[in-house]
Protein backbone atom coordinates (compact mmCIF):
# COMPACT_ATOMS: atom_id res chain seq x y z
CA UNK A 1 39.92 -41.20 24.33
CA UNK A 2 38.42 -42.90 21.23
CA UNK A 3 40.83 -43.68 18.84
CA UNK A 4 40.39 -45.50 15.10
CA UNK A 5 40.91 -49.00 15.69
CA UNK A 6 40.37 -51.56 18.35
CA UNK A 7 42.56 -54.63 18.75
CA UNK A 8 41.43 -57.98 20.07
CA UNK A 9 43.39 -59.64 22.14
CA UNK A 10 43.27 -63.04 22.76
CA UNK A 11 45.60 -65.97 24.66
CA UNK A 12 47.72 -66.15 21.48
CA UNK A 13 46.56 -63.50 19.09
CA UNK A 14 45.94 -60.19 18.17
CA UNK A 15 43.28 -59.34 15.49
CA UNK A 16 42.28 -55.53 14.30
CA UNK A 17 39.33 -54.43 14.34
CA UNK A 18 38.13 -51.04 13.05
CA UNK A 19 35.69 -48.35 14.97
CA UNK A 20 32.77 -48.07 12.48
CA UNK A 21 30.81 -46.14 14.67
CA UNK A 22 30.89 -44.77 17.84
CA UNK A 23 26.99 -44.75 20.14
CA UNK A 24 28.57 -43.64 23.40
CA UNK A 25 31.51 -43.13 25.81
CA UNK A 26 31.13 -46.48 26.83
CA UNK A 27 29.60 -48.10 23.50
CA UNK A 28 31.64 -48.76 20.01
CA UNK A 29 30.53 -50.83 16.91
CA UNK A 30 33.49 -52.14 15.71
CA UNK A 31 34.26 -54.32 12.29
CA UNK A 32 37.32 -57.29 11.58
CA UNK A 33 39.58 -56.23 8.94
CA UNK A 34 41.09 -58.44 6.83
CA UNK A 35 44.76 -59.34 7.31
CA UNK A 36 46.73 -60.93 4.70
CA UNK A 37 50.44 -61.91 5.06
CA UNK A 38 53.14 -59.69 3.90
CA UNK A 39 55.69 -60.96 1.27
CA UNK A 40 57.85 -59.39 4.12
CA UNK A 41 56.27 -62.04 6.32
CA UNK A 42 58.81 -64.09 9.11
CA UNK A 43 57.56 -65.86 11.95
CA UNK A 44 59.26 -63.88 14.57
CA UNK A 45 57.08 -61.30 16.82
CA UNK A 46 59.42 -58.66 15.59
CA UNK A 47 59.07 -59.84 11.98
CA UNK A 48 55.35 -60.20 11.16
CA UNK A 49 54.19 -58.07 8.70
CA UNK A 50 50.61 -57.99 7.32
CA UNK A 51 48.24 -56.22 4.89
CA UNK A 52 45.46 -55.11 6.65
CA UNK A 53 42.56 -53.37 4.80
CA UNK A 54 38.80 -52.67 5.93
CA UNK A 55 36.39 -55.70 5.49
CA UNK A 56 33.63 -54.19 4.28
CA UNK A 57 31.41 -57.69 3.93
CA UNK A 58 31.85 -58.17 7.67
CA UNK A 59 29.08 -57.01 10.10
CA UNK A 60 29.39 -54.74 12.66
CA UNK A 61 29.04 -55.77 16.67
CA UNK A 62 29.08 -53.57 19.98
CA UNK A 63 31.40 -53.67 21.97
CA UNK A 64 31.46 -52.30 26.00
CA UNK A 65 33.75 -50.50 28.40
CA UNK A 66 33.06 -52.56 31.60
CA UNK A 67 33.80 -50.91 34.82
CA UNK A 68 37.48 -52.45 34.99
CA UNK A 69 38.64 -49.83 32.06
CA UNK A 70 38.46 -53.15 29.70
CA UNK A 71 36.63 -53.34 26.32
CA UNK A 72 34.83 -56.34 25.67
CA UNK A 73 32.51 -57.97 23.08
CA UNK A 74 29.63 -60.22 24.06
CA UNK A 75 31.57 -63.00 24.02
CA UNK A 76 34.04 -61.66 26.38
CA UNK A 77 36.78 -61.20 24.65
CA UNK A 78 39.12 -58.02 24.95
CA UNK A 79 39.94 -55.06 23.09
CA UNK A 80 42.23 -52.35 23.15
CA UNK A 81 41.75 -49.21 21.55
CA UNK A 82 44.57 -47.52 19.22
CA UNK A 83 45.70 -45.43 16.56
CA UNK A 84 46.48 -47.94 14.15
CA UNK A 85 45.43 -51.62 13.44
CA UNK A 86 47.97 -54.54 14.93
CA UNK A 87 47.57 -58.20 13.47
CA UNK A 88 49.87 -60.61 15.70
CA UNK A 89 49.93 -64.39 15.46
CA UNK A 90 52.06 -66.95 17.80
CA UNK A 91 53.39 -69.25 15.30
CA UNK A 92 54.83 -73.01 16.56
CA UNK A 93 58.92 -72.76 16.67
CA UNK A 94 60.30 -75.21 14.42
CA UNK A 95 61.75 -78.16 15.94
């Protein structure tokens, strides 16, 4: 199922991404949004609150669903489909 918003994953982050248009079951153009800290903002996973609007300067790029039920980009990086956009850094603990 195709949902509005893909969600890259990486070995510390999560950045949205939104679905700008979809070419096939197995091919989606998505876009980065733009994700600016809440006033809410804490460091802590539960805690992190962002603005997150369309980027509308970005460009679009394709990404694939490979034959292991992962989306990827070119670059291989990893995506995961949703129903809303999720922006997640891992922030250093204070010493």
């Amino acid at each position: 199922m195709i949902r509005r918003y893909a969600n890259r994953f990486s070995d510390t982050n999560i950045d949205p991404c939104e679905i700008m248009r979809i070419e096939s079951d197995t091919l989606l153009h998505v876009r980065e949004m733009l994700s600016l800290r809440n006033p809410e903002f804490r460091p802590h996973r539960s805690q992190q609150v962002w603005d997150i609007t369309p980027d509308p300067k970005r460009p679009a790029f394709p990404i694939r669903l490979h034959r292991d039920g992962v989306w990827r980009d070119t670059e291989g990086r990893s995506y995961a489909l949703d129903d809303r956009p999720v922006k997640f850094v891992l922030l250093p603990v204070p010493a």
